[in-house]
Protein backbone atom coordinates (compact mmCIF):
# COMPACT_ATOMS: atom_id res chain seq x y z
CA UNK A 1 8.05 14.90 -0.12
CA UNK A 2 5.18 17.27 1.11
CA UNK A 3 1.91 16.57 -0.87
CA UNK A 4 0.37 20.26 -1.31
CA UNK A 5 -3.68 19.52 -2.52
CA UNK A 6 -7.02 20.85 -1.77
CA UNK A 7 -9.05 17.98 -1.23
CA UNK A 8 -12.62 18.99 -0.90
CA UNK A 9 -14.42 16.22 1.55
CA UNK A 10 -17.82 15.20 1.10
CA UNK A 11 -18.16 12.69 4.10
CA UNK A 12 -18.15 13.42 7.38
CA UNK A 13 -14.74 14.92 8.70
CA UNK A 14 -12.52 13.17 11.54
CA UNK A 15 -11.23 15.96 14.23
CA UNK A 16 -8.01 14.42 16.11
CA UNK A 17 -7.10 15.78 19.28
CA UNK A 18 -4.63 17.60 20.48
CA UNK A 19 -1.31 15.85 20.69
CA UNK A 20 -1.57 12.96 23.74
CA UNK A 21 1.22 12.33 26.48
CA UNK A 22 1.91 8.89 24.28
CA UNK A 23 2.37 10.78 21.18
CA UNK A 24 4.47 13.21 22.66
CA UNK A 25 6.69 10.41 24.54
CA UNK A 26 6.45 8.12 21.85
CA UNK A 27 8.61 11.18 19.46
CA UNK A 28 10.27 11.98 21.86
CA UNK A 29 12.27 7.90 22.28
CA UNK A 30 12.53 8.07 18.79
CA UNK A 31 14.13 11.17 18.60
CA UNK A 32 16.69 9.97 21.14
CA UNK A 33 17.02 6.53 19.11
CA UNK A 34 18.53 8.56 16.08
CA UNK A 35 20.67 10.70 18.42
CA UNK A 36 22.40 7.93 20.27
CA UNK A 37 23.21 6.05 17.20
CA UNK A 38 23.84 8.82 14.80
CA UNK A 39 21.70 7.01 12.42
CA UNK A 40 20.09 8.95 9.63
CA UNK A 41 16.21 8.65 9.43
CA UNK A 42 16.35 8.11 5.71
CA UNK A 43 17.92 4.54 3.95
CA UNK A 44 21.28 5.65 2.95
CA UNK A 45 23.66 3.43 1.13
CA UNK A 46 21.47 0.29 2.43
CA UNK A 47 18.53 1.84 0.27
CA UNK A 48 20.41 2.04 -3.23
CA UNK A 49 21.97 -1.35 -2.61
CA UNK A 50 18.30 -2.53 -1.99
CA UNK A 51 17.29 -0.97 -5.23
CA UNK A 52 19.89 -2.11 -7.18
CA UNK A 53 19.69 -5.62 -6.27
CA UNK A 54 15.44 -5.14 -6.95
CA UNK A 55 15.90 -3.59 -10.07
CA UNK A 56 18.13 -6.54 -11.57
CA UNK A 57 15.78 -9.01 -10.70
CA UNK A 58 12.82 -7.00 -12.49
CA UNK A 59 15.49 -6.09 -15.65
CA UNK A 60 17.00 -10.04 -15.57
CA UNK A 61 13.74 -11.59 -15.46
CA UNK A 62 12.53 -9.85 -18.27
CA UNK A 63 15.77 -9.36 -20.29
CA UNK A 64 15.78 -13.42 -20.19
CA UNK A 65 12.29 -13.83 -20.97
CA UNK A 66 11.95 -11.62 -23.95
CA UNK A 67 15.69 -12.37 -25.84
CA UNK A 68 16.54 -16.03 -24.71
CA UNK A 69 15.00 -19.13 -25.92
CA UNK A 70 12.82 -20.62 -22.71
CA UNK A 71 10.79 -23.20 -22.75
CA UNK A 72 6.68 -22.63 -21.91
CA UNK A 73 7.37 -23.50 -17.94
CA UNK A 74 10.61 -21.18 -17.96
CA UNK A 75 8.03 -18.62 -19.54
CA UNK A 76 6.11 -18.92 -16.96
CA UNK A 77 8.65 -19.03 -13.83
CA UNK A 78 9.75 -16.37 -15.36
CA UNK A 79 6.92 -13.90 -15.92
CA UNK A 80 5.90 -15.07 -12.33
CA UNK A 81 9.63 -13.40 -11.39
CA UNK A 82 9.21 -10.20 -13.17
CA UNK A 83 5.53 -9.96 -10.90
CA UNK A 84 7.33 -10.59 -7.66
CA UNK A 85 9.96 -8.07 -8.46
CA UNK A 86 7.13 -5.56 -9.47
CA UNK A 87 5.66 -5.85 -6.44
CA UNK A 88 9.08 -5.92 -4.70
CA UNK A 89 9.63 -2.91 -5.95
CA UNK A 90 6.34 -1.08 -4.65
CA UNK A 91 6.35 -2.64 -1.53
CA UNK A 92 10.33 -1.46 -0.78
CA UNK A 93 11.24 1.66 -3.30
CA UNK A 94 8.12 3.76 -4.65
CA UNK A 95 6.96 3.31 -1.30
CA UNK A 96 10.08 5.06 0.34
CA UNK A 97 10.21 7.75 -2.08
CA UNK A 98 6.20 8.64 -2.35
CA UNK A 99 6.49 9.14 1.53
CA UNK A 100 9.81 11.37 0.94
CA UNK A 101 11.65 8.24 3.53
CA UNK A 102 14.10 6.99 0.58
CA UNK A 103 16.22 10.07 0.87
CA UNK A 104 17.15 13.05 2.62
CA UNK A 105 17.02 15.29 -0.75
CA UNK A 106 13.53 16.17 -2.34
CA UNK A 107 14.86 15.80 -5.38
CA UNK A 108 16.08 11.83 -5.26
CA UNK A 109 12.65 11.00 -3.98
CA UNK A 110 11.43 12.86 -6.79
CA UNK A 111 13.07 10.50 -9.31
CA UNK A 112 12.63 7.32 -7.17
CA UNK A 113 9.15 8.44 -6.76
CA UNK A 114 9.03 7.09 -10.78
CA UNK A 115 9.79 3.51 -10.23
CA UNK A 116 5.48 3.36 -9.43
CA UNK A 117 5.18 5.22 -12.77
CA UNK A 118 6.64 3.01 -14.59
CA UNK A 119 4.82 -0.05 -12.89
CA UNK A 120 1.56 1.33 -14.41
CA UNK A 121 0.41 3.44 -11.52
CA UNK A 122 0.34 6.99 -11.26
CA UNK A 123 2.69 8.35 -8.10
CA UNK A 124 0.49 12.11 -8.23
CA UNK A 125 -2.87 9.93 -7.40
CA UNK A 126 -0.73 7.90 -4.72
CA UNK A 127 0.19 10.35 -3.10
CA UNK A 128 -3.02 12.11 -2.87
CA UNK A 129 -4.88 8.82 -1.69
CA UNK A 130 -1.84 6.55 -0.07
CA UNK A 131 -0.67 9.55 1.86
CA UNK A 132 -2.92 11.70 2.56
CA UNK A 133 -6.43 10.04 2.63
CA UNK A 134 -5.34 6.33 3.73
CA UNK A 135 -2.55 7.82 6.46
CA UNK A 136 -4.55 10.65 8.10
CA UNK A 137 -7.71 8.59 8.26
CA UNK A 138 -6.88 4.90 8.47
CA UNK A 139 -9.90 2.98 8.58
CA UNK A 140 -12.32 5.93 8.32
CA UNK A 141 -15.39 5.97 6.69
CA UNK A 142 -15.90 7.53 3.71
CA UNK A 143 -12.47 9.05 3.69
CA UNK A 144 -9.87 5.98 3.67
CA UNK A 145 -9.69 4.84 0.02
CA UNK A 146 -8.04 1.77 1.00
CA UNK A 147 -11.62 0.46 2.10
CA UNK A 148 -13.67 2.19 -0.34
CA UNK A 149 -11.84 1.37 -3.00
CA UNK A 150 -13.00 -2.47 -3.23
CA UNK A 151 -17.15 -1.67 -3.09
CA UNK A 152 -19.28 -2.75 -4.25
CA UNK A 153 -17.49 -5.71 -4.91
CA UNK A 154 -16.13 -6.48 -1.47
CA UNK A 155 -17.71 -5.25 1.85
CA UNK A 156 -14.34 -4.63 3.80
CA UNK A 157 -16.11 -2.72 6.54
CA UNK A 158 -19.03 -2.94 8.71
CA UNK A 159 -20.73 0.64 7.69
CA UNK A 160 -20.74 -0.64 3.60
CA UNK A 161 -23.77 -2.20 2.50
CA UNK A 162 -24.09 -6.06 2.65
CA UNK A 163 -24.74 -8.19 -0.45
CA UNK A 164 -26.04 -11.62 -1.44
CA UNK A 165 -22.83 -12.08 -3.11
CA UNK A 166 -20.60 -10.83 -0.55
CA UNK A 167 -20.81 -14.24 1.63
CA UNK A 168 -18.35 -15.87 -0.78
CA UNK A 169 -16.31 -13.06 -0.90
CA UNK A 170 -13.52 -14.34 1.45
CA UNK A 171 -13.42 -16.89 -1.62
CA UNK A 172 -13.41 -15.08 -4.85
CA UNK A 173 -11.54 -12.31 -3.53
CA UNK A 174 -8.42 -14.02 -4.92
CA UNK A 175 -9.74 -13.42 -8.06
CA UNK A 176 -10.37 -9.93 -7.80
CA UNK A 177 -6.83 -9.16 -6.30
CA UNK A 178 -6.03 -10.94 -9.45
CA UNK A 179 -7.26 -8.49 -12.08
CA UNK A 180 -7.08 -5.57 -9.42
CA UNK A 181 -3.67 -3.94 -11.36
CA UNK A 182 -5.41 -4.16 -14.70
CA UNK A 183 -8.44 -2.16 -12.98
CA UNK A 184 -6.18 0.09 -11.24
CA UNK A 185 -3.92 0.93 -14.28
CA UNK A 186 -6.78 0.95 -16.99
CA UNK A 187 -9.63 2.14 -15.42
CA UNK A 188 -8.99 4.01 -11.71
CA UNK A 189 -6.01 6.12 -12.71
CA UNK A 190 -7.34 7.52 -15.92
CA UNK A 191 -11.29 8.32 -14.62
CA UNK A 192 -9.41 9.70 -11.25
CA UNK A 193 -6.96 11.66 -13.30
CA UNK A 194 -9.53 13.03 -15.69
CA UNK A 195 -12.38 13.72 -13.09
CA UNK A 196 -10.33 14.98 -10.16
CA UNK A 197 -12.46 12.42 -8.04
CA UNK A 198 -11.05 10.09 -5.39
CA UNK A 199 -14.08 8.07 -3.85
CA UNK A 200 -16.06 10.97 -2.12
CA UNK A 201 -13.37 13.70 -2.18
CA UNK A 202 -12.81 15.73 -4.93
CA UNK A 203 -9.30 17.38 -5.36
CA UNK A 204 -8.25 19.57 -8.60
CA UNK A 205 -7.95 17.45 -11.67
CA UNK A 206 -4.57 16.82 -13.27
CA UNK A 207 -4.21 19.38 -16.09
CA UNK A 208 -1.26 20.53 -17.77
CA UNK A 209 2.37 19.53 -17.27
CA UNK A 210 1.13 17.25 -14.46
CA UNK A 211 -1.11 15.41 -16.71
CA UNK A 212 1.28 15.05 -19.52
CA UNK A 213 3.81 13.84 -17.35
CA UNK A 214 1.37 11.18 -15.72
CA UNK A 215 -0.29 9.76 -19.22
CA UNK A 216 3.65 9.97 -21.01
CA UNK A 217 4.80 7.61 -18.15
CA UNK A 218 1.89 5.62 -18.66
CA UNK A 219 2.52 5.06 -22.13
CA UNK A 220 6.07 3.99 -21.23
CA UNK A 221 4.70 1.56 -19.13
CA UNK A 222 2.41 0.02 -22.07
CA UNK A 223 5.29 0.21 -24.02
CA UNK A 224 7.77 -2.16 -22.00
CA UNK A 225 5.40 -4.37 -20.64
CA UNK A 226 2.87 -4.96 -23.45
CA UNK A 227 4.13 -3.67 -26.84
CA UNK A 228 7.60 -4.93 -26.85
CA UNK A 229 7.02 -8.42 -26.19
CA UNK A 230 3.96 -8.63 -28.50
CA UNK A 231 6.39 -6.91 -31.27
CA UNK A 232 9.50 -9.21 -30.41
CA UNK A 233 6.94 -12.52 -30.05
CA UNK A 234 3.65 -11.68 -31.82
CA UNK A 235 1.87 -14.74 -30.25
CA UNK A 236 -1.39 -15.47 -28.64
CA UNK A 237 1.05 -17.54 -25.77
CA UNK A 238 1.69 -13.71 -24.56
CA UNK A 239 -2.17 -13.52 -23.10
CA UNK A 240 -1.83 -16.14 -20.83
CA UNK A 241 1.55 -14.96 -19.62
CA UNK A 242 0.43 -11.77 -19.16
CA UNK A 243 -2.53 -13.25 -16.97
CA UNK A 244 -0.04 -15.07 -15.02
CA UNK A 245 2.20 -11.76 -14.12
CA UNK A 246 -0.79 -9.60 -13.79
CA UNK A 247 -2.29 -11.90 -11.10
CA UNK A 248 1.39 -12.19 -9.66
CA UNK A 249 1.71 -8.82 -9.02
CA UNK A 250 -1.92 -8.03 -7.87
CA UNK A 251 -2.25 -11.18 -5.38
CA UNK A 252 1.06 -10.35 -3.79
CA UNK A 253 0.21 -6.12 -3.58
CA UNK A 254 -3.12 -6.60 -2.95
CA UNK A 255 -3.36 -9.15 0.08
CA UNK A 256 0.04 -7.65 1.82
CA UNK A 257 -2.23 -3.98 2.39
CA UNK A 258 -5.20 -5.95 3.67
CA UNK A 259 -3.08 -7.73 6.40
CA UNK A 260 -2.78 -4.66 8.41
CA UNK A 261 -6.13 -2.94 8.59
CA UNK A 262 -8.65 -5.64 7.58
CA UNK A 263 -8.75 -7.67 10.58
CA UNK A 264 -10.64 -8.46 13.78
CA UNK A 265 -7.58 -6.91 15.49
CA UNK A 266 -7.86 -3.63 13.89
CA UNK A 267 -10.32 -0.90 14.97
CA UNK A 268 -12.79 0.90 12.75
CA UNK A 269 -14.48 4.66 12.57
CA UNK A 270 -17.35 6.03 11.53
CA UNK A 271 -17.30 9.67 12.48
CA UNK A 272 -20.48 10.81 13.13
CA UNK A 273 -22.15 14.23 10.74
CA UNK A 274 -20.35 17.04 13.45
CA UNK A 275 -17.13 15.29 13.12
CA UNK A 276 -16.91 14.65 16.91
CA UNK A 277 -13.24 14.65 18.21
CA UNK A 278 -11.27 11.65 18.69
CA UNK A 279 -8.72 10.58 20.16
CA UNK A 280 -4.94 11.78 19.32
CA UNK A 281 -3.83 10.68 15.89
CA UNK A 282 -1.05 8.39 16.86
CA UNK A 283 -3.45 6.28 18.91
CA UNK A 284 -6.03 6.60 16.40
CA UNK A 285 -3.01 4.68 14.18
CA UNK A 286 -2.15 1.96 16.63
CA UNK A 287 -5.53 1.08 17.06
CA UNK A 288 -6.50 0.64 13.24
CA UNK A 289 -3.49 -0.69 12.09
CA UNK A 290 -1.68 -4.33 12.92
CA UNK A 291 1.74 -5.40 12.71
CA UNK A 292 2.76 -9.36 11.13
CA UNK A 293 5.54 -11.49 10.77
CA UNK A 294 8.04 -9.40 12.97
CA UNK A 295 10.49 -11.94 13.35
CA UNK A 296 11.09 -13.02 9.14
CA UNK A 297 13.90 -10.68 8.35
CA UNK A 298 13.58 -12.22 4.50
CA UNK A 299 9.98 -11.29 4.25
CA UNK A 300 10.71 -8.02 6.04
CA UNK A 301 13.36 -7.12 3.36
CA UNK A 302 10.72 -8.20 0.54
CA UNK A 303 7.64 -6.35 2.07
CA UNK A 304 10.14 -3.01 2.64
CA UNK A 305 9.58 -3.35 6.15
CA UNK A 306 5.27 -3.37 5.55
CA UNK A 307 5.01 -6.13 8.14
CA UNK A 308 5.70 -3.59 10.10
CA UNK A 309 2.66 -1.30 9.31
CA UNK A 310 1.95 0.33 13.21
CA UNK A 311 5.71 1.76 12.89
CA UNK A 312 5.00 3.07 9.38
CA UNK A 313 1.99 4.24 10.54
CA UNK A 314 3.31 6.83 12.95
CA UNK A 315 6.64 7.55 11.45
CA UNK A 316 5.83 7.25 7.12
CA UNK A 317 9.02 10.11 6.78
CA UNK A 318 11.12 7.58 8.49
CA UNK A 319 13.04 5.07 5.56
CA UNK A 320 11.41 1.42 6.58
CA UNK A 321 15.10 -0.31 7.46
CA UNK A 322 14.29 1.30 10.66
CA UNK A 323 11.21 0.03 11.23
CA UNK A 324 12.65 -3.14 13.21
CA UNK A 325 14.19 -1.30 15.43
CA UNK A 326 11.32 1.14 16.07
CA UNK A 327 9.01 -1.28 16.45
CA UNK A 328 10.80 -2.32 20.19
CA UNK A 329 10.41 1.83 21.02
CA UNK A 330 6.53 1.68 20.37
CA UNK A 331 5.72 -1.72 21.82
CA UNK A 332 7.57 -0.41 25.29
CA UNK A 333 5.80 2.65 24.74
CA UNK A 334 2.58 1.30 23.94
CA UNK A 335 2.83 -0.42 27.40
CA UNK A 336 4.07 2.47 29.11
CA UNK A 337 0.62 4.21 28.56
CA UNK A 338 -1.17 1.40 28.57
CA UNK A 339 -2.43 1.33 24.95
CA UNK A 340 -2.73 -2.05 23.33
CA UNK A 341 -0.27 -3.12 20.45
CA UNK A 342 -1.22 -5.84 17.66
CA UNK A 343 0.78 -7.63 16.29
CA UNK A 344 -0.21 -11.51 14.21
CA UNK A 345 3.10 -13.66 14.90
CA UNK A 346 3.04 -14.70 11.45
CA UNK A 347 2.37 -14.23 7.77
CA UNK A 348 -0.01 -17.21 7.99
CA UNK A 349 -1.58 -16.09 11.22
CA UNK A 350 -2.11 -12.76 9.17
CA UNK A 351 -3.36 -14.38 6.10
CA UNK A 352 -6.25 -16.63 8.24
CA UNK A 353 -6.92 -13.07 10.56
CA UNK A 354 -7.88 -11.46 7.18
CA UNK A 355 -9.74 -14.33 6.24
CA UNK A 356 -11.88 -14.47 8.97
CA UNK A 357 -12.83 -10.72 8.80
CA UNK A 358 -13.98 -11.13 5.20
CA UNK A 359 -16.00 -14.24 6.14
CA UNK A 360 -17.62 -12.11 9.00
CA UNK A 361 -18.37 -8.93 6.64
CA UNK A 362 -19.70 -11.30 4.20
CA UNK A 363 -21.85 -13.35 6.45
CA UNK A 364 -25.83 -12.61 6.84
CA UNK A 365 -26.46 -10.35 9.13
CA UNK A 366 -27.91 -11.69 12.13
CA UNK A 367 -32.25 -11.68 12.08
CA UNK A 368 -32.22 -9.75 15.23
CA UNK A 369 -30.48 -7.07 13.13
């Protein structure tokens, strides 16, 4: 799916190189990866199976929940289910089909592209700052939204201002990834959609058919998740499971996409006012971005392959059941050209790396500063 948009930048721009001798070498391995196995870049049969099999755990969970009698723990295990398979679902569908990797035709990512829809987010603003602000400048200032997104609430980056408050931040942040979907379905989507604002850029603000579309599918998502359960069980038990699927789903979402650029490992930029060159893209990719948990195939099916974040990095077209197999190509390339690979060996060596940079970006600043 090509993302046409005219976003207008008012930060300092990020000139890339021309393409280096990695990048080219790097394309051209993975080019002859596809050829000698005749695999297609894009998920296949694997890929509906995988969102089949998601969407009846989502459709189960809550099927069970809202017309069986369960007792208050059941309530909760499930709500807690129908969270997981949420973020299931983003992590290894929406995710696909907003970066046109789910399918070879235009049109199925299209209509996969939904499933985010109708999880409460909008897949037009995604696109706009998933793929083409977070992708093209990962870990840039003033022009990832990934990073910006969290101030002034959390300093995720050296160049953001430091607060009083921020030295507890690699404690409360739990808290904050627990009301971030509320936030990002209530509050972001609708003053982004409306203002045509995203952070510092400014891109042409949803009007017409394209706004329609994005508040109808918003409404559907109020609909199934909030209205039919408070008309089928008009209780005030509903608010605390709600709490409980809404933190759920935002823990889960929100600490997976901090593992891979919001550690020590990972590099950042802060282009200065000319917007000085740097180097190629691809490298400029490896370098910000950091790999985890290579060898859990189970989490790897869960995450859609976003352990694997370096491979997505360069390749986002390419459907993420590859991404194991790619991920050999760019290590052995990496070395090849003598650029250095991360990679945490687990989730929980992941978990404590992030930790440790929000402790640091939180801490006082040193009085020699």
């Amino acid at each position: 799916m090509v993302v046409r948009t005219n976003l207008t930048a008012h930060a300092p721009k990020l000139r890339f190189s021309v393409m280096s001798p990695f990048h080219a070498d790097l394309k051209r391995r993975v080019d002859a990866y596809f050829a000698s196995t005749g695999r297609s870049p894009q998920g296949g049969f694997a890929m509906w199976l995988k969102t089949a099999t998601l969407l009846a755990w989502l459709l189960g969970s809550y099927a069970v929940l809202l017309l069986c009698r369960v007792s208050p723990w059941q309530a909760v295990l499930l709500v807690a289910s129908i969270g997981l398979a949420m973020a299931g679902i983003g992590f290894a569908v929406q995710h696909d089909a907003n970066h046109g990797a789910y399918s070879s035709s235009p049109r199925v990512n299209g209509v996969m592209s939904v499933t985010l829809d109708l999880l409460g987010a909008s897949s037009y603003l995604w696109r706009l700052k998933h793929n083409v602000m977070h992708h093209t400048y990962t870990n840039v200032s003033g022009l990832d939204d990934d990073l910006e997104s969290g101030s002034p609430h959390l300093r995720l980056a050296p160049w953001q201002p430091r607060r009083r408050f921020h030295r507890l931040q690699h404690l409360y942040v739990w808290i904050l990834y627990a009301a971030f979907p509320l936030k990002w379905w209530f509050v972001d989507d609708l003053r982004e959609l409306m203002s045509g604002r995203l952070g510092r850029q400014s891109f042409a603000p949803a009007r017409g058919w394209t706004l329609a579309r994005a508040l109808a599918l918003k409404a559907a998502f109020v609909s199934w998740a909030f209205v039919i359960p408070a008309v089928l069980h008009p209780t005030w038990a509903l608010v605390p499971l709600w709490a409980i699927g809404v933190s759920t789903l935002g823990i889960v979402l929100a600490s997976v996409f901090q593992l891979a650029h919001c550690v020590d490992e990972a590099e950042f930029c802060q282009p200065d006012s000319a917007g000085a060159a740097k180097p190629d893209w691809a490298e400029h990719q490896v370098s910000t971005t950091v790999d985890f948990a290579r060898g859990n195939r189970l989490l790897s099916w869960y995450l859609g392959g976003l352990n694997f974040q370096v491979e997505h990095h360069l390749f986002p077209r390419i459907c993420h059941l590859h991404y194991r197999a790619l991920s050999s190509i760019v290590e052995e390339t990496c070395r090849a050209h003598s650029i250095r690979y991360r990679a945490e060996p687990s989730l929980g060596g992941a978990l404590a790396a992030n930790f440790r940079w929000l402790r640091r970006m939180g801490a006082p600043a040193p009085a020699s500063a």
